[in-house]
Protein backbone atom coordinates (compact mmCIF):
# COMPACT_ATOMS: atom_id res chain seq x y z
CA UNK A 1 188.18 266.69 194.68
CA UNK A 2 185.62 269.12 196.06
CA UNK A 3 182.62 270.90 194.11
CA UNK A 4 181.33 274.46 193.50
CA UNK A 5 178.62 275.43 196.05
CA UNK A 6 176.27 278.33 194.77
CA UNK A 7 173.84 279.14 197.56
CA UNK A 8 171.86 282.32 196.90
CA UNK A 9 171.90 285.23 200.00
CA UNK A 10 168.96 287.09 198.51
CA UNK A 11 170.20 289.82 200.38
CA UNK A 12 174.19 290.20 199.77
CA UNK A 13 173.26 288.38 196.32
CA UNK A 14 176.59 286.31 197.45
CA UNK A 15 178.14 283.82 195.21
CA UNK A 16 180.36 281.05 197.59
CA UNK A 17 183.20 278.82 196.40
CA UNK A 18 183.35 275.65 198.24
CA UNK A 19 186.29 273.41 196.64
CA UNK A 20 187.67 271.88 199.89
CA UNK A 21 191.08 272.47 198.26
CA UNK A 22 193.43 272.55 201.56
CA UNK A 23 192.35 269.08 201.70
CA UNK A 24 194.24 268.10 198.90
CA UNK A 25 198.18 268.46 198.06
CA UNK A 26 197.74 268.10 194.59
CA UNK A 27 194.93 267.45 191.54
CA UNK A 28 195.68 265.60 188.81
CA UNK A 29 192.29 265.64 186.72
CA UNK A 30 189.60 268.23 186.71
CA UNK A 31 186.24 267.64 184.37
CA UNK A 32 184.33 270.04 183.41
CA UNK A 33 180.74 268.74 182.66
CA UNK A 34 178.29 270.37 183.95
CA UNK A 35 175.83 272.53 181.35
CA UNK A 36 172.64 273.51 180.63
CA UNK A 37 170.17 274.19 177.66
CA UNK A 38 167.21 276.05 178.90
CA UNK A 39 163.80 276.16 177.20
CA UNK A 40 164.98 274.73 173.91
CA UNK A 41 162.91 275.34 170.60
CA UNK A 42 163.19 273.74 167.55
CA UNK A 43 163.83 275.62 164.29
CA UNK A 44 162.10 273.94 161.69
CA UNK A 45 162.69 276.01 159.06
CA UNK A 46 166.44 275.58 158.97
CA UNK A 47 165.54 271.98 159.57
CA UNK A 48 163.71 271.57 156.08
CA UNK A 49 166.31 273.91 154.30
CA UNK A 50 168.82 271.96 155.54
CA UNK A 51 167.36 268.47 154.45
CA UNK A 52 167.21 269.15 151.16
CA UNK A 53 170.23 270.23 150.70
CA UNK A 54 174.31 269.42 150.49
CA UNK A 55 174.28 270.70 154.62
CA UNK A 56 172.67 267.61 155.87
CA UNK A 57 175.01 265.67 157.52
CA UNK A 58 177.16 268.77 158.64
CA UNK A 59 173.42 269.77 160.22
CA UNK A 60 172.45 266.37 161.25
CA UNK A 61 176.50 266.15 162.92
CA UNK A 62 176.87 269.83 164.62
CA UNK A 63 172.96 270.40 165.00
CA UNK A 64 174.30 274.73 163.69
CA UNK A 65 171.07 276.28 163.64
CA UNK A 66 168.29 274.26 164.74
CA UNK A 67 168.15 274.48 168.46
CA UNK A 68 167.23 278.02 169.89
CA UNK A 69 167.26 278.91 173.78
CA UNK A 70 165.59 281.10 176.23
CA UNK A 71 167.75 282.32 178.74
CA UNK A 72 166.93 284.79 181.92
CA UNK A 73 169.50 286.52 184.24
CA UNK A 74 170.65 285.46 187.71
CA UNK A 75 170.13 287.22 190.96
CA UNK A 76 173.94 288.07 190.45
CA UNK A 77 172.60 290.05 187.11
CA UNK A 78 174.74 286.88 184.82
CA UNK A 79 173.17 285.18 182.12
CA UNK A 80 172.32 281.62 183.66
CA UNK A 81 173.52 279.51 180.77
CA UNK A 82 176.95 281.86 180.70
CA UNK A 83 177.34 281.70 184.40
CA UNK A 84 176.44 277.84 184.51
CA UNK A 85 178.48 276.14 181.52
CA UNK A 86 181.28 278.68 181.32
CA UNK A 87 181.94 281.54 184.01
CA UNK A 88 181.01 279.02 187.11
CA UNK A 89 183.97 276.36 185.84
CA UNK A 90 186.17 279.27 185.41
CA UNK A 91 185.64 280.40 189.01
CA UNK A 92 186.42 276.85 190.42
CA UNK A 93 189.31 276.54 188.20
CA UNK A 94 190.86 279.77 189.55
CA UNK A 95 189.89 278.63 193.42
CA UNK A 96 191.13 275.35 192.82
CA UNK A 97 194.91 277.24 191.14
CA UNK A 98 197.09 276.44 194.02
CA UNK A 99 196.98 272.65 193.59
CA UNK A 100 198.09 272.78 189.75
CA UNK A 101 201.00 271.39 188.97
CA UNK A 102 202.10 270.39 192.70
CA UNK A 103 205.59 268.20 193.15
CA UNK A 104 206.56 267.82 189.93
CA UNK A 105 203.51 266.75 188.27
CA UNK A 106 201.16 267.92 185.76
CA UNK A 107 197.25 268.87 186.23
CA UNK A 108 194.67 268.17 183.21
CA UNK A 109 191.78 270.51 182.85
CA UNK A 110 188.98 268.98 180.23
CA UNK A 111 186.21 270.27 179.33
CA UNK A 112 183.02 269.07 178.04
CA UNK A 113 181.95 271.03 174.59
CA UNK A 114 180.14 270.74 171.57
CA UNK A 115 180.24 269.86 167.74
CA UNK A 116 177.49 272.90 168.48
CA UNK A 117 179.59 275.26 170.00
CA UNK A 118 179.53 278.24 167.02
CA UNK A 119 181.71 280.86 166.22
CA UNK A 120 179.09 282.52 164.47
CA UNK A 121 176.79 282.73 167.67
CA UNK A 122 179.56 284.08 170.15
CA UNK A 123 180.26 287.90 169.96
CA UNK A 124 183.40 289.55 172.43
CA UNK A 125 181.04 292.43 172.56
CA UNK A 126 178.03 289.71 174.28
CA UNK A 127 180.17 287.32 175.43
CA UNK A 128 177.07 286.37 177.72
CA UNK A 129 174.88 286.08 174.77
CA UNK A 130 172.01 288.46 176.11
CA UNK A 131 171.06 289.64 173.05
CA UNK A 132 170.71 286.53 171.27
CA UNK A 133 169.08 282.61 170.93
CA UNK A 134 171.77 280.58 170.75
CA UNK A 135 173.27 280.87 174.25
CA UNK A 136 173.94 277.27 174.33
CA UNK A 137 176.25 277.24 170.93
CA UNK A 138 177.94 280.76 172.03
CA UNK A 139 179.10 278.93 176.02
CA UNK A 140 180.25 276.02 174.43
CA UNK A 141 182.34 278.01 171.94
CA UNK A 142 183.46 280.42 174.64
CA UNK A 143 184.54 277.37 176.60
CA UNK A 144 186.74 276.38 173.46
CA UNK A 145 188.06 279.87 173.64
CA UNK A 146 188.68 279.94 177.52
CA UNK A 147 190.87 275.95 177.05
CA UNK A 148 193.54 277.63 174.44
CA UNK A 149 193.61 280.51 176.81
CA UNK A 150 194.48 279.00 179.78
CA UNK A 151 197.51 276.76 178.27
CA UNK A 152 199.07 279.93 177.42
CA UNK A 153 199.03 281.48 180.93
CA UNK A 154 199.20 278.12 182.45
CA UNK A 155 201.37 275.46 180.88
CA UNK A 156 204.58 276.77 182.27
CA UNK A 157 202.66 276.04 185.71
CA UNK A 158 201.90 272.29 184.85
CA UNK A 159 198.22 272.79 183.73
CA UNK A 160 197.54 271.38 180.44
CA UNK A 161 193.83 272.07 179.08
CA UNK A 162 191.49 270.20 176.08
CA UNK A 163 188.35 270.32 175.26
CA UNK A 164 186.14 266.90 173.85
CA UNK A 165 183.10 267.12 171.84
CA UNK A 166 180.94 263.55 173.25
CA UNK A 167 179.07 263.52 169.91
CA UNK A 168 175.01 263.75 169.80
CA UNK A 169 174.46 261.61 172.76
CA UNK A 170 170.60 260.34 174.48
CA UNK A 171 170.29 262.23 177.96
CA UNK A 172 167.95 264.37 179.70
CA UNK A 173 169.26 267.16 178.16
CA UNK A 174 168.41 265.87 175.00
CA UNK A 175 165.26 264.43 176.03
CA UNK A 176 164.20 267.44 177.12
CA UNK A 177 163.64 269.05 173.60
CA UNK A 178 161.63 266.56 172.30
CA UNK A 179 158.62 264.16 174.08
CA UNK A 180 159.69 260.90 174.31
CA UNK A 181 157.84 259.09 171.66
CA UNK A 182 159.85 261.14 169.16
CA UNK A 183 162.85 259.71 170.26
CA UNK A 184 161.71 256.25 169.76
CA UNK A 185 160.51 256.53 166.31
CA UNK A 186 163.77 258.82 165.58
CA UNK A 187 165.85 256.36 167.24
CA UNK A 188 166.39 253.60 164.63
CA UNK A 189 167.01 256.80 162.44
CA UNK A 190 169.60 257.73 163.93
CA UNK A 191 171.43 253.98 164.10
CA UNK A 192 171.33 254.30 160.01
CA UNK A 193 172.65 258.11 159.88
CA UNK A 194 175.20 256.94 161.98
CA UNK A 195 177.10 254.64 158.94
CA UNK A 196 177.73 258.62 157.34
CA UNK A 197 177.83 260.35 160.35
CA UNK A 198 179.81 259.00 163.07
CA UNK A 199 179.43 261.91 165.63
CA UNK A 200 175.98 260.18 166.58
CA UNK A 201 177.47 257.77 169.43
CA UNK A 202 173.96 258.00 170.98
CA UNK A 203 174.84 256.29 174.44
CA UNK A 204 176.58 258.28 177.49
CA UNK A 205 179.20 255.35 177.59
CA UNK A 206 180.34 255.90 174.11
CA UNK A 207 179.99 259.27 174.52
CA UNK A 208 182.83 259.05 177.09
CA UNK A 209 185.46 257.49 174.68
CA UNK A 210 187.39 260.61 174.25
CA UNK A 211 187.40 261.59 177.66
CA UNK A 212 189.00 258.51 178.62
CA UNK A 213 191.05 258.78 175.97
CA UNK A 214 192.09 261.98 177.35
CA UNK A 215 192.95 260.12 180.69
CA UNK A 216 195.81 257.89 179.27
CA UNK A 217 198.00 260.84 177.67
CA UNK A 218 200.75 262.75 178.77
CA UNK A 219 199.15 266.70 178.57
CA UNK A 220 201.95 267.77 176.71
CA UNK A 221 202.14 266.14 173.84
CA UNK A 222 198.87 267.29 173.34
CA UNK A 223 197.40 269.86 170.82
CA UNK A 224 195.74 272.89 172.25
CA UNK A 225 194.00 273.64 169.34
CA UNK A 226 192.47 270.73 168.54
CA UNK A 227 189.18 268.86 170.07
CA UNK A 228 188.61 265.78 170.48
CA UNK A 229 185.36 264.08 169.06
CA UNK A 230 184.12 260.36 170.95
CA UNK A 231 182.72 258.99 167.52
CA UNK A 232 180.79 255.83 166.77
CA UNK A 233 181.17 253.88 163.70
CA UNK A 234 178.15 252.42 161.85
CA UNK A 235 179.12 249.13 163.18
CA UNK A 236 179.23 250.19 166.65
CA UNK A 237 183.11 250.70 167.29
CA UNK A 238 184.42 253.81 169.11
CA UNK A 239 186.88 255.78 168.01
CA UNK A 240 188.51 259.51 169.19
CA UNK A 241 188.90 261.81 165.94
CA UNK A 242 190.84 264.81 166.15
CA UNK A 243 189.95 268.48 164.56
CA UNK A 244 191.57 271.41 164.68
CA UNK A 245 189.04 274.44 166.15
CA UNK A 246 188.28 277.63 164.35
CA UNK A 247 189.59 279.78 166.65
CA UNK A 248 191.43 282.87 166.93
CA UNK A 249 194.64 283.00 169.64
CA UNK A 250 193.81 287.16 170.05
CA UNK A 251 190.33 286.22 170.27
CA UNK A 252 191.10 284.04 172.95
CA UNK A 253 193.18 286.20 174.81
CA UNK A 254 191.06 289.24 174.71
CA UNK A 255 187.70 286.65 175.96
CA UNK A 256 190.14 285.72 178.84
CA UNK A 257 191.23 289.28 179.71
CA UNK A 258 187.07 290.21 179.80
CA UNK A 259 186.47 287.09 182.31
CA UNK A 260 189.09 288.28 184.45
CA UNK A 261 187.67 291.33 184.40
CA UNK A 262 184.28 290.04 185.12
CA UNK A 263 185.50 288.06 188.07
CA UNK A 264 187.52 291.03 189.85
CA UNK A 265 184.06 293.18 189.37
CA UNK A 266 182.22 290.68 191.38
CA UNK A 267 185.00 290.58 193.71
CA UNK A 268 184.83 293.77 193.91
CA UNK A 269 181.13 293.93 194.86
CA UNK A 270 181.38 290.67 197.28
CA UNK A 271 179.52 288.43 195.05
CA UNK A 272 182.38 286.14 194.86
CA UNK A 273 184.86 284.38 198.30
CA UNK A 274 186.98 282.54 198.03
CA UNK A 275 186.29 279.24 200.82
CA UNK A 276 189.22 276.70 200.89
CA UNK A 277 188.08 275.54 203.83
């Protein structure tokens, strides 16, 4: 349906929308998937607290705490893991508005989050998270924030937006934080902590299961306040689980009002055209 193109212009420090979108009369499904976790470290101290203690499976199932990030700024002065899994799908949303909700029929934003994504770890007053480690928690939380957000202003114009959590699933992302032998002796671990905690689906095709759940409802009978978690039983059946997300609606609203704001101020300063060409 088109992609985001971010080429740099070291000298106009530029950033260029490229969605294709007069191409199209009409989109009917947009996913959100892209994200990044930069320079992860493991906190071992929360891991050990955590073990021995009545926490373990909510740890073991939402990973709170034991994953901290280094993040840097962009040349557009952005905090990369802010501008890559939340403002940069919020841009191509907003390029890609005219085709919602074209001839009658109803567009279907959803986004990939997080069992991770904290509400403890995201702040209105550091939305980008510059000031602290857990950029990756606070994006996927202000993505959560940004869904319930945009079903208020944009339901009555046929967009309907969720957000799924793919449970604790084996990519490069996750390979990243650890060398690969850990994952092999961890591996049959994680098969057995699986029977108690079913948000471990481990492969990208389970992983998947609420997304495509996603794909075979009608967008309005769904619940903008609730995600929905691809889960894995202990016997190796998939499931979708619903839960409702700790979030605020003025919360919300005022994140929503701040990205706006944040989007006209680049406008402003021509880091940001809009190219429907």
């Amino acid at each position: 349906m088109g992609s985001p193109a971010v080429p740099r212009a070291s000298s106009a420090r530029k950033v260029v929308l490229v969605t294709g979108a007069n191409r199209y009369q009409r989109l009917d499904y947009l996913y959100l998937n892209a994200g990044i976790m930069p320079n992860p470290h493991f906190n071992l101290k929360t891991f050990l607290d955590g073990l021995f203690s009545r926490k373990i499976f909510s740890m073991f199932a939402t990973g709170d705490g034991l994953l901290t990030q280094e993040d840097w700024l962009t040349d557009d002065g952005l905090q990369q893991v802010f501008m890559t899994n939340v403002f940069g799908h919020f841009l191509l949303i907003r390029n890609l508005e005219p085709l919602f909700g074209q001839a009658g029929c109803t567009s279907q934003v959803i986004w990939t989050s997080s069992s991770n994504a904290g509400k403890s770890a995201f702040s209105l007053t550091d939305y980008q998270h510059s000031q602290g480690q857990e950029s990756y928690s606070s994006s996927k939380y202000a993505t959560d924030l940004l869904s319930v957000s945009l079903n208020k202003h944009y339901n009555s114009k046929g967009l309907f937006s969720s957000v799924v959590c793919p449970g604790l699933v084996l990519t490069n992302l996750t390979y990243g934080i650890f060398p690969p032998i850990f994952w092999k002796i961890i591996t049959p671990i994680m098969w057995l902590i699986r029977i108690f905690t079913n948000s471990f689906t481990l492969s990208p095709y389970n992983g998947t299961e609420a997304m495509v759940w996603l794909f075979t409802q009608k967008p309005e009978s769904l619940d903008p306040m609730v995600k929905y978690h691809s889960c894995t039983s202990g016997v190796g059946n998939n499931y979708v689980a619903h839960y409702k997300m700790d979030i605020d609606i003025e919360t919300a609203e005022v994140f929503y009002q701040e990205v706006l704001k944040l989007e006209n101020k680049m406008k402003a300063n021509n880091q940001i055209t809009g190219d429907n060409s």
